[in-house]
C-alpha atoms as a PDB file:
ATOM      1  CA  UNK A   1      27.006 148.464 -32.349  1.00  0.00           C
ATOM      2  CA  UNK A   2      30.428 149.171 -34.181  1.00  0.00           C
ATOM      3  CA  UNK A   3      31.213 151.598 -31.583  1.00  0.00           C
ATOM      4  CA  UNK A   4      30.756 149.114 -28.697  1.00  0.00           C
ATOM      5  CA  UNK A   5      32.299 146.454 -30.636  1.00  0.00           C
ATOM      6  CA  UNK A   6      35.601 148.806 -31.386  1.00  0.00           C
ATOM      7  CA  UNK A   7      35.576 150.121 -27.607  1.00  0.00           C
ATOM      8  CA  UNK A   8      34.999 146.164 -26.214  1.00  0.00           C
ATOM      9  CA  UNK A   9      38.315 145.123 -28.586  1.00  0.00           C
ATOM     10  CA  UNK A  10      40.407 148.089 -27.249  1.00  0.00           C
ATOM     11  CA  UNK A  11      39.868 147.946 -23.585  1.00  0.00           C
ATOM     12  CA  UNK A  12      40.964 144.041 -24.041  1.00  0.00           C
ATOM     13  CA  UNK A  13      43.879 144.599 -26.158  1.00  0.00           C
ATOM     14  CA  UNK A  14      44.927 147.638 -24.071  1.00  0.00           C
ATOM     15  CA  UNK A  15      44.161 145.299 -20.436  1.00  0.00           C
ATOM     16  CA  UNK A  16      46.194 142.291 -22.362  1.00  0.00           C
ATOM     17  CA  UNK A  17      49.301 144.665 -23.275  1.00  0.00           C
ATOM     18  CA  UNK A  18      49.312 146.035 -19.175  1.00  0.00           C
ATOM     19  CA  UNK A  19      49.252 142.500 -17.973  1.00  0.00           C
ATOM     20  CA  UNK A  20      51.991 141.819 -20.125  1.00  0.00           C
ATOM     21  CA  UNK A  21      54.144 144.026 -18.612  1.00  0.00           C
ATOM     22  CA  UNK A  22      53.108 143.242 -14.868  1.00  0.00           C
ATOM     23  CA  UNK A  23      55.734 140.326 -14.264  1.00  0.00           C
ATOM     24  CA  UNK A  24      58.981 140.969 -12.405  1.00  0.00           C
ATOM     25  CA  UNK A  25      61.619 140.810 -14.898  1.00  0.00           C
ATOM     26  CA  UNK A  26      65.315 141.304 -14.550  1.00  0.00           C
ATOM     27  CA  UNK A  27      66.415 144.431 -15.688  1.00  0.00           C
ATOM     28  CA  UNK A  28      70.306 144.774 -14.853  1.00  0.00           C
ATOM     29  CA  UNK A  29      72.798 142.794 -12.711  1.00  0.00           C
ATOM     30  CA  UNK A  30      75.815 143.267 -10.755  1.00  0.00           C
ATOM     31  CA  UNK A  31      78.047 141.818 -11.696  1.00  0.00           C
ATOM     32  CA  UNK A  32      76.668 142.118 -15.479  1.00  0.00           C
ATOM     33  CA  UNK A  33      75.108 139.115 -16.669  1.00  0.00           C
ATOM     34  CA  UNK A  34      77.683 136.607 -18.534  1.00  0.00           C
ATOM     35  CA  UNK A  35      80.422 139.399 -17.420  1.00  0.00           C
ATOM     36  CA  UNK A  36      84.187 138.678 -16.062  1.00  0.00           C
ATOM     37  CA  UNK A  37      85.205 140.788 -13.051  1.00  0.00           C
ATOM     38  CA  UNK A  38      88.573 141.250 -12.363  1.00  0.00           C
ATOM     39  CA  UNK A  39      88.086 140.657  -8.304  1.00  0.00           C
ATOM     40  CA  UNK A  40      85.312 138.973  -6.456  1.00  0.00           C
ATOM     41  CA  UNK A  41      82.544 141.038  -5.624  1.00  0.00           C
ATOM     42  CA  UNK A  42      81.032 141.560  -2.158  1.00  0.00           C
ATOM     43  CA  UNK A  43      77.514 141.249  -3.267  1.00  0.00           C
ATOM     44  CA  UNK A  44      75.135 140.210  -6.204  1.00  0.00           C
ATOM     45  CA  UNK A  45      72.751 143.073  -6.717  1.00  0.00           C
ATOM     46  CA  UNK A  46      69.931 142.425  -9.078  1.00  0.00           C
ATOM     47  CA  UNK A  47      67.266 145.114  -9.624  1.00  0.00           C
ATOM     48  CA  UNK A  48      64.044 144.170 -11.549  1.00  0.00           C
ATOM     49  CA  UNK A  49      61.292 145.992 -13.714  1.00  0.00           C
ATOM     50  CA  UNK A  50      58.569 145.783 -10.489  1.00  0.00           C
ATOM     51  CA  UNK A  51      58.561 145.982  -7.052  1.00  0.00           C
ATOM     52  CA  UNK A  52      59.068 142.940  -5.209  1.00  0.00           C
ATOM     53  CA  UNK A  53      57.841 140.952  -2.417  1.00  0.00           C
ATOM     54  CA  UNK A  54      60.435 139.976  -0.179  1.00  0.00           C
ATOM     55  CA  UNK A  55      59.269 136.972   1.690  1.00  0.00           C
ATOM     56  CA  UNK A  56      58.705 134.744  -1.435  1.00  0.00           C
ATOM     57  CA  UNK A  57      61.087 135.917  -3.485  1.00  0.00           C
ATOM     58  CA  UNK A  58      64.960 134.191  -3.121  1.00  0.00           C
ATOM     59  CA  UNK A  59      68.556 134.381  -4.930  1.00  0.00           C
ATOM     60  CA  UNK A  60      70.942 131.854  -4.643  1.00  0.00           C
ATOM     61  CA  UNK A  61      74.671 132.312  -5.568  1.00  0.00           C
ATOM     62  CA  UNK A  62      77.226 129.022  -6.915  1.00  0.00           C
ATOM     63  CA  UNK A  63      80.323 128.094  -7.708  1.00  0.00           C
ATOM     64  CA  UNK A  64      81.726 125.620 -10.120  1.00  0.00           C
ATOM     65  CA  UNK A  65      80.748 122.642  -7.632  1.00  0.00           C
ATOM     66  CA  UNK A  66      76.987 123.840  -7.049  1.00  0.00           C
ATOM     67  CA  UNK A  67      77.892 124.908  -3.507  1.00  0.00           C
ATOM     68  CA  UNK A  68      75.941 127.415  -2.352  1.00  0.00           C
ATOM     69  CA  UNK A  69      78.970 130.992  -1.895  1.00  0.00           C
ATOM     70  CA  UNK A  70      75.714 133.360  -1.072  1.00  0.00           C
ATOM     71  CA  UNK A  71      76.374 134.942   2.489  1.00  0.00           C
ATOM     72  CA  UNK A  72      72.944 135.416   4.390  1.00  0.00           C
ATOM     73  CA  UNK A  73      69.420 136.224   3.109  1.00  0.00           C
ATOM     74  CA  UNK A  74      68.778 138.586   0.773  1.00  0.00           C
ATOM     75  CA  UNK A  75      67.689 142.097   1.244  1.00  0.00           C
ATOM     76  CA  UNK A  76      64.836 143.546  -0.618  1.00  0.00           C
ATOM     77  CA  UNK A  77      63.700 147.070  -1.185  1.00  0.00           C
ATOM     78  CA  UNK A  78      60.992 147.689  -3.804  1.00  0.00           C
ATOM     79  CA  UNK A  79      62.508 146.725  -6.966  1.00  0.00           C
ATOM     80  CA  UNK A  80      66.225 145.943  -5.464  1.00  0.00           C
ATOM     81  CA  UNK A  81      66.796 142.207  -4.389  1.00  0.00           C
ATOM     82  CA  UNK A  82      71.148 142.105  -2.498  1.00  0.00           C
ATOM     83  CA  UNK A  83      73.010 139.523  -1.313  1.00  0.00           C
ATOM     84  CA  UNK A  84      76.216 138.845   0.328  1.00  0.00           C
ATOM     85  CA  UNK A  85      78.813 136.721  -0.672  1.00  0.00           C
ATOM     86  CA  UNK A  86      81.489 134.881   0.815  1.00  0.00           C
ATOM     87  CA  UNK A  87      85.337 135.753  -0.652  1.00  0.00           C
ATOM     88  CA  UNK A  88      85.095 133.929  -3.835  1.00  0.00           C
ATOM     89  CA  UNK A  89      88.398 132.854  -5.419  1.00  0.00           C
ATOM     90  CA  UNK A  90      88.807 132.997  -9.655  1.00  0.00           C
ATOM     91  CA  UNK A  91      85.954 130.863 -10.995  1.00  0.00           C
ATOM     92  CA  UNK A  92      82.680 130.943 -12.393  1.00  0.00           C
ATOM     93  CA  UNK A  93      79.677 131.681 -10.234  1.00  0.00           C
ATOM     94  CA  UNK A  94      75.992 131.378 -11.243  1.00  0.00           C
ATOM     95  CA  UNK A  95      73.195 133.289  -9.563  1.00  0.00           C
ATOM     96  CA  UNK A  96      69.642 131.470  -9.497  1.00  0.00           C
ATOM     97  CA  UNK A  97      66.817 133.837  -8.870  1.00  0.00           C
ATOM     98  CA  UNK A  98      62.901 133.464  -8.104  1.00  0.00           C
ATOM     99  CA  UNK A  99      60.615 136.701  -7.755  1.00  0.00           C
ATOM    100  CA  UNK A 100      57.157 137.259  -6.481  1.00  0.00           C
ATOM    101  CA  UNK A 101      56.432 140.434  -7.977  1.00  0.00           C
ATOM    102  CA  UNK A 102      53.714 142.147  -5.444  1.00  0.00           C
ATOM    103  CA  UNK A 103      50.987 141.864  -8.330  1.00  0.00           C
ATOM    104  CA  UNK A 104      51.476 138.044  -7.633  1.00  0.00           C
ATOM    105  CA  UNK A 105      53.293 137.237 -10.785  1.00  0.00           C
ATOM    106  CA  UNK A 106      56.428 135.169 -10.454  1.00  0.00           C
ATOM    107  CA  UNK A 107      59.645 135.077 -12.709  1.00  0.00           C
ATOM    108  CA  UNK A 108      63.237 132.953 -12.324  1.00  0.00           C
ATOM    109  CA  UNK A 109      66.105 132.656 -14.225  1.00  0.00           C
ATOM    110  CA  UNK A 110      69.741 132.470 -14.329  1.00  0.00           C
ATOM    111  CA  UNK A 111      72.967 133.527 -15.107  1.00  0.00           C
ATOM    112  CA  UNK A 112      77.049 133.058 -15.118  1.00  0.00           C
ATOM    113  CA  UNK A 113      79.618 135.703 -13.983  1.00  0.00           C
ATOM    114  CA  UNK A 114      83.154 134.661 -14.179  1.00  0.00           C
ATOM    115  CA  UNK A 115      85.733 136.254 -11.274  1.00  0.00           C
ATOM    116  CA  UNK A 116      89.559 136.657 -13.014  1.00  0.00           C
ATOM    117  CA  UNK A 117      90.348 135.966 -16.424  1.00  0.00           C
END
């Protein structure tokens, strides 16, 4: 009985731990998250901890104002989500993103970048 007991609380704990790790989290940005370029970027490239799937998954770029400075849809490749973006003078810009990852889990967040000093 112990044994079935101790094998019955492993396979949960180790099936809790995997699903913990099964959402699509950001790993790194470019531009950096909360960075300051010194010239506007051409595109936002974020790249994220699983694979994603591309037609529910979205990133929107912003300036100051709230209006929108993103330049088409993005393009996704596995765990790579790109867009374009329109010449951006000095200013901060804030990238909105929401991820399907393609085990069904979503994720969004946020972040600044600043372009100049």
């Amino acid at each position: 009985m112990r044994i079935l007991t101790l094998a019955t609380t492993t396979f949960f704990v180790t099936a809790a731990a995997a699903a913990a790790h099964a959402h699509a989290f950001l790993d790194h940005a470019e531009p950096r998250v909360g960075s300051t370029v010194p010239s506007a970027p051409r595109e936002v490239v974020l790249t994220f901890s699983e694979s994603l799937e591309p037609a529910f998954s979205s990133v929107e770029v912003s300036d100051a104002s709230g209006h929108s400075v993103g330049q088409g849809k993005p393009r996704i490749s596995a765990t790579t989500m790109r867009v374009g973006l329109k010449p951006l003078p000095p200013g901060t810009y804030r990238v909105r993103w929401h991820v399907l990852s393609v085990d069904t889990h979503t994720t969004e967040g946020n972040f600044t970048f600043q372009v100049g000093r």
